[in-house]
C-alpha atoms as a PDB file:
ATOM      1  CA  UNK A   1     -14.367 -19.932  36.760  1.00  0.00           C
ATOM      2  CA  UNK A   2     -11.225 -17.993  35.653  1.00  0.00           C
ATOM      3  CA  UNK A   3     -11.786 -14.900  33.669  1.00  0.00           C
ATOM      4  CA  UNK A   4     -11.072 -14.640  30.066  1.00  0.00           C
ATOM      5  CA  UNK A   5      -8.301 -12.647  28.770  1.00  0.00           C
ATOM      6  CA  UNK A   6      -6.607 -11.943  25.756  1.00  0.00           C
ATOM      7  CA  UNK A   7      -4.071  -9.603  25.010  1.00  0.00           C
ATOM      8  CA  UNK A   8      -2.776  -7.215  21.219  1.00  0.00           C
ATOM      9  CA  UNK A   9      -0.226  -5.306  20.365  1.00  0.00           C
ATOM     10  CA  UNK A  10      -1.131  -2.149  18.814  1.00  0.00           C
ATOM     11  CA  UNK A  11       1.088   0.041  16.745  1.00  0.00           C
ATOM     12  CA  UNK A  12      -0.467   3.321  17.921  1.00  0.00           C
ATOM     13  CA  UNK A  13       0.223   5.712  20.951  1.00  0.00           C
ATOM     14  CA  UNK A  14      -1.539   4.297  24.175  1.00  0.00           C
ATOM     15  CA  UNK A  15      -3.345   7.182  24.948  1.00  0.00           C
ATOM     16  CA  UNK A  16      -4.721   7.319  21.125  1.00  0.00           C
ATOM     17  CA  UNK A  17      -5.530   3.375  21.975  1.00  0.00           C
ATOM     18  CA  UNK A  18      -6.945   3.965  25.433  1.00  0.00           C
ATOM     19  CA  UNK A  19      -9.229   6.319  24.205  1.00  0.00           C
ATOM     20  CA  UNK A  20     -10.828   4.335  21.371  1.00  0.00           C
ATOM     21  CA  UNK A  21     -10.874   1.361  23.418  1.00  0.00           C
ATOM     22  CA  UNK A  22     -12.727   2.847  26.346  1.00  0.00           C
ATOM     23  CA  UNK A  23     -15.330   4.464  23.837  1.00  0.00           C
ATOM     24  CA  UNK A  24     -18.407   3.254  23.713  1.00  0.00           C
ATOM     25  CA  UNK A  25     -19.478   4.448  20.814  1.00  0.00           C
ATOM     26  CA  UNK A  26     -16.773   2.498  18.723  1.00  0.00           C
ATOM     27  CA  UNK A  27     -17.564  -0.949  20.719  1.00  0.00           C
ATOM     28  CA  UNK A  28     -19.486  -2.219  17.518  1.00  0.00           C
ATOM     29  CA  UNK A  29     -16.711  -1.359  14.990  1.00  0.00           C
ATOM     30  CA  UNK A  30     -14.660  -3.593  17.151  1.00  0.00           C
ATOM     31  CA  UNK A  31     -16.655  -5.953  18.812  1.00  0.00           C
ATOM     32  CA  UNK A  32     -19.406  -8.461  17.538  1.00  0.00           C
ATOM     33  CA  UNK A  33     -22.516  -7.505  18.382  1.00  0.00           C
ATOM     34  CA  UNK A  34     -23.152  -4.794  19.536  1.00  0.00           C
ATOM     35  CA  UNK A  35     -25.795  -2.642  18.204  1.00  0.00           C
ATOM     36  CA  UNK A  36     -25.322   0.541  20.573  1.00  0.00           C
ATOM     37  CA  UNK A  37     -23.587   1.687  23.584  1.00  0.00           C
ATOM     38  CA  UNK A  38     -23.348   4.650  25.261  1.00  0.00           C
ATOM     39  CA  UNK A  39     -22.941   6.713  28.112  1.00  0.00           C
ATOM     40  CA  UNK A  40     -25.571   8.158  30.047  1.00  0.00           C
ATOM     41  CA  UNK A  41     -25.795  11.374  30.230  1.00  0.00           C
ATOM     42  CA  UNK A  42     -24.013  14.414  28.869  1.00  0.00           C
ATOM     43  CA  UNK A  43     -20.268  14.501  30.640  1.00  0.00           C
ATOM     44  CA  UNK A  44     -17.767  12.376  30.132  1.00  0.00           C
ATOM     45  CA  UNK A  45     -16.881   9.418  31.505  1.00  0.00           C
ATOM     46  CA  UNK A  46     -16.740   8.933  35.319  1.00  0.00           C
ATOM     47  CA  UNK A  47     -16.150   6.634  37.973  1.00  0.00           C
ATOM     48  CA  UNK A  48     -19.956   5.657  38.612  1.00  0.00           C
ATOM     49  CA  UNK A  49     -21.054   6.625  35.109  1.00  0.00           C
ATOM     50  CA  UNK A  50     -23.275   3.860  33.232  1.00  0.00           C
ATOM     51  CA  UNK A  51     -22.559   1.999  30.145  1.00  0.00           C
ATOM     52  CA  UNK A  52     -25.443   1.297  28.360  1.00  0.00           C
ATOM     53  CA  UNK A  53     -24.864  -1.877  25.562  1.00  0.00           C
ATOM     54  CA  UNK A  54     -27.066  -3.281  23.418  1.00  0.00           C
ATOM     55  CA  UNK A  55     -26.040  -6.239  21.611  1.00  0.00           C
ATOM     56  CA  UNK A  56     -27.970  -8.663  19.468  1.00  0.00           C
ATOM     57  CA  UNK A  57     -27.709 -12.397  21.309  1.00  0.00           C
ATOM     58  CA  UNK A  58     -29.198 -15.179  19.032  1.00  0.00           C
ATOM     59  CA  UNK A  59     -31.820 -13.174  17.115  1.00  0.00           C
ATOM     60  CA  UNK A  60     -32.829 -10.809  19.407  1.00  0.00           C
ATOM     61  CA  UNK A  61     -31.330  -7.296  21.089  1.00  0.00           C
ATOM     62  CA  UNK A  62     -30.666  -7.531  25.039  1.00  0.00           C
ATOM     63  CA  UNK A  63     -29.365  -4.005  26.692  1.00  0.00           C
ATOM     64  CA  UNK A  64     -27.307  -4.161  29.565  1.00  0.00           C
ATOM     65  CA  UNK A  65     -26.349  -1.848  32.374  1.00  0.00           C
ATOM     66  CA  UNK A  66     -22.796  -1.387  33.547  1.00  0.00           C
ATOM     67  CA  UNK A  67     -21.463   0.938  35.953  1.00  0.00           C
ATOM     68  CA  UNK A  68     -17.267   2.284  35.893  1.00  0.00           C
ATOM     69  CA  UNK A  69     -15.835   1.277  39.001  1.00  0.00           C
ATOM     70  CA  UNK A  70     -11.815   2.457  37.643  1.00  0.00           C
ATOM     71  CA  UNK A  71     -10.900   4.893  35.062  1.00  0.00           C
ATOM     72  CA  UNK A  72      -7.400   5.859  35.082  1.00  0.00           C
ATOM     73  CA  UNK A  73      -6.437   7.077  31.825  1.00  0.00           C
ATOM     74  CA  UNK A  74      -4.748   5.853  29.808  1.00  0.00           C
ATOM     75  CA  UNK A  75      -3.840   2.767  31.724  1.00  0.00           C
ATOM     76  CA  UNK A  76      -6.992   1.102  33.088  1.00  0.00           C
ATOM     77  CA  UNK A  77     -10.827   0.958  32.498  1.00  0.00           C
ATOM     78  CA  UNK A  78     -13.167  -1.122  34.421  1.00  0.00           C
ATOM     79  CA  UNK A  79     -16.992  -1.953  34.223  1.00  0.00           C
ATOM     80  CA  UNK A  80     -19.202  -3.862  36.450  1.00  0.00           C
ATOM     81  CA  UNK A  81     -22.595  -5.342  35.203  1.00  0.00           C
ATOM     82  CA  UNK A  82     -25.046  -4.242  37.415  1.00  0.00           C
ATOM     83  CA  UNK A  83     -28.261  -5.723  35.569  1.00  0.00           C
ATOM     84  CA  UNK A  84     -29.269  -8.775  33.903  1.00  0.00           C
ATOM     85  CA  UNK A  85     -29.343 -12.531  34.087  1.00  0.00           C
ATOM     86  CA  UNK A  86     -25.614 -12.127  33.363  1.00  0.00           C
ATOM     87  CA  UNK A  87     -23.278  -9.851  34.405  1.00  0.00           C
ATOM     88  CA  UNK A  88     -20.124  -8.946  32.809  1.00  0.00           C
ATOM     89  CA  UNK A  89     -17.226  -7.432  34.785  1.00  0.00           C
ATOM     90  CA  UNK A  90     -14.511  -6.146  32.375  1.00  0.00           C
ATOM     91  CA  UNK A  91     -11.211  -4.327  32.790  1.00  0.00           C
ATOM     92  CA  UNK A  92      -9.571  -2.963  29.858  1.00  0.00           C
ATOM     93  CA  UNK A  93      -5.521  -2.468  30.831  1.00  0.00           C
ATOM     94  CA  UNK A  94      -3.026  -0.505  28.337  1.00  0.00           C
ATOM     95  CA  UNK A  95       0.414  -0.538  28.635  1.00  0.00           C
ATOM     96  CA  UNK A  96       3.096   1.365  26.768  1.00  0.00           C
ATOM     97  CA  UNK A  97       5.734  -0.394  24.419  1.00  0.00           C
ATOM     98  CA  UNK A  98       8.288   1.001  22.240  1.00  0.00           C
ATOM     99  CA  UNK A  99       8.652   4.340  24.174  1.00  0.00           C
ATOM    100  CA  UNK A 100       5.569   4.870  23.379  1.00  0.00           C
ATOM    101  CA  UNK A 101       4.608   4.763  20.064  1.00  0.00           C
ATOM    102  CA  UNK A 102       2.896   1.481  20.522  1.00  0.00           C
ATOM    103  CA  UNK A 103       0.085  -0.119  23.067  1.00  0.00           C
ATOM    104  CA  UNK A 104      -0.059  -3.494  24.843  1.00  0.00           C
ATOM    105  CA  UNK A 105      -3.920  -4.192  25.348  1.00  0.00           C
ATOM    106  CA  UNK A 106      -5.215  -6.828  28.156  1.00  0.00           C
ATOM    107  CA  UNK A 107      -9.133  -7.272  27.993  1.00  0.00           C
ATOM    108  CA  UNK A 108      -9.883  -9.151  30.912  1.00  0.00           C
ATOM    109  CA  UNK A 109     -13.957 -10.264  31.590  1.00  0.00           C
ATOM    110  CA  UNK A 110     -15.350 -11.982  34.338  1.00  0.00           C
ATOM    111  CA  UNK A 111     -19.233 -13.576  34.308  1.00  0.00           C
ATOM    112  CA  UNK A 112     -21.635 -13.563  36.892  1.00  0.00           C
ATOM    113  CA  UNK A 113     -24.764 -15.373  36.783  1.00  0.00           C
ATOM    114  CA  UNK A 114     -28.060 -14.065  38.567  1.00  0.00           C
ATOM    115  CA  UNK A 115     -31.132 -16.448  38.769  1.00  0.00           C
ATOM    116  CA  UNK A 116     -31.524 -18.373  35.805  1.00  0.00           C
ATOM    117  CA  UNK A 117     -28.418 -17.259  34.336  1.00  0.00           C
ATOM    118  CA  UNK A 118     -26.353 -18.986  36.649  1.00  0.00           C
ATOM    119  CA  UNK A 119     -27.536 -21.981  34.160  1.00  0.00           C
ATOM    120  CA  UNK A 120     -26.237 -20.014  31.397  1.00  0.00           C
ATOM    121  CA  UNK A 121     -23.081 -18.498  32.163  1.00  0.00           C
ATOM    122  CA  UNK A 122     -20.646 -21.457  30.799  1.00  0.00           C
ATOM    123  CA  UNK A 123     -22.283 -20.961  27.121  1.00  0.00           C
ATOM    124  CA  UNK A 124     -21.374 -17.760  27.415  1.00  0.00           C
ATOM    125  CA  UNK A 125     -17.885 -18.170  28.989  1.00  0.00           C
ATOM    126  CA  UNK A 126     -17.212 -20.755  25.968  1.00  0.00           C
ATOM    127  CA  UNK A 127     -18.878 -18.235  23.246  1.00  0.00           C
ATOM    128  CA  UNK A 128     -16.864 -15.123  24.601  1.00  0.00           C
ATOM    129  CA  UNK A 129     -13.529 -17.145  25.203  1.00  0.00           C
ATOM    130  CA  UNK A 130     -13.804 -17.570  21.013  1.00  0.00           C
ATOM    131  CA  UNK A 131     -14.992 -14.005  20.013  1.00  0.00           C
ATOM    132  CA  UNK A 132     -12.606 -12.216  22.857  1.00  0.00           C
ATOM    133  CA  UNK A 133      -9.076 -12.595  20.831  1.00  0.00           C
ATOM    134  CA  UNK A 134     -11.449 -12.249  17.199  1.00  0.00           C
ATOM    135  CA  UNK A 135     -12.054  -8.505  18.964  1.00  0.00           C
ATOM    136  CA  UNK A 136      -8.632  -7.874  19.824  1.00  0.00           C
ATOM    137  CA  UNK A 137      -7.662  -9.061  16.325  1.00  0.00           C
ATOM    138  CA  UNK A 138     -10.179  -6.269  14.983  1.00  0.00           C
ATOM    139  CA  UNK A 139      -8.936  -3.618  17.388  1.00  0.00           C
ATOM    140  CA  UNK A 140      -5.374  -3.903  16.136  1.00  0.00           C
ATOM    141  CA  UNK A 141      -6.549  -3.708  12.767  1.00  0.00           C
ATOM    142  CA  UNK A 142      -8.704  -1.024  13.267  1.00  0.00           C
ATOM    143  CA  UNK A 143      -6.332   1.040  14.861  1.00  0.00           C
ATOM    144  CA  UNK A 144      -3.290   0.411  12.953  1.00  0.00           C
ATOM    145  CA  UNK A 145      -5.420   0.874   9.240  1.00  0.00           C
ATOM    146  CA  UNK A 146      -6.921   3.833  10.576  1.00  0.00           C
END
């Protein structure tokens, strides 16, 4: 299946943008959800660091393991699941507009199913292809009331 992606305009700087984006911390002021994610471990971010999310899927909390694979501040983010039924491979792309004083974000996911979430995976293709642009609607106004 084709990856989802959906794409804002944000009236900040894009490294101010590609730094909330990329933070974990701030997924779940942005994105429905999510109950924690983090970072392992005490540096920053890396190529080969893991994401740790936790997000609350019909009733219940389900963590999830991803690994960066591209960081290239501020211009490009990627994660690869590595865990889980389903996997989620997302890259997070900002570009510059308005000589810089403004962002263009493109969130871009890809699903993988493993075992029984091969079943799965086109519920959640149809659930995140609705709540993808709702997160890119709160990111632009998060950033711009902020």
């Amino acid at each position: 299946m084709a990856p989802i992606v959906s794409e804002v305009d944000v009236a900040r700087p894009p490294d101010e943008v590609f730094r909330y984006v990329t933070d974990p911390s701030r997924f779940g002021e942005w994105q429905e959800g999510i109950v924690d994610a983090h970072i392992e471990g005490d540096g920053p971010q890396a190529v080969g660091s893991l994401c740790v999310m936790t997000r609350r899927i019909g009733g219940s909390d389900r963590t999830s393991t991803s690994r960066i694979t591209e960081l290239s501040p501020p211009r490009t983010w990627t994660i690869k699941g590595i865990d889980g039924p389903i996997r989620a491979n997302v890259t997070v792309t900002v570009d510059p507009r308005q000589d810089g004083t403004q962002a263009h974000v493109t969130l871009e996911l890809d699903f993988q199913g493993h075992g029984l979430g091969k079943l799965i995976v086109p519920v959640v293709i149809r659930e995140a292809s609705k709540e993808v642009p709702e997160s890119c609607q709160k990111l632009k106004s998060r950033l711009e009331t902020s």
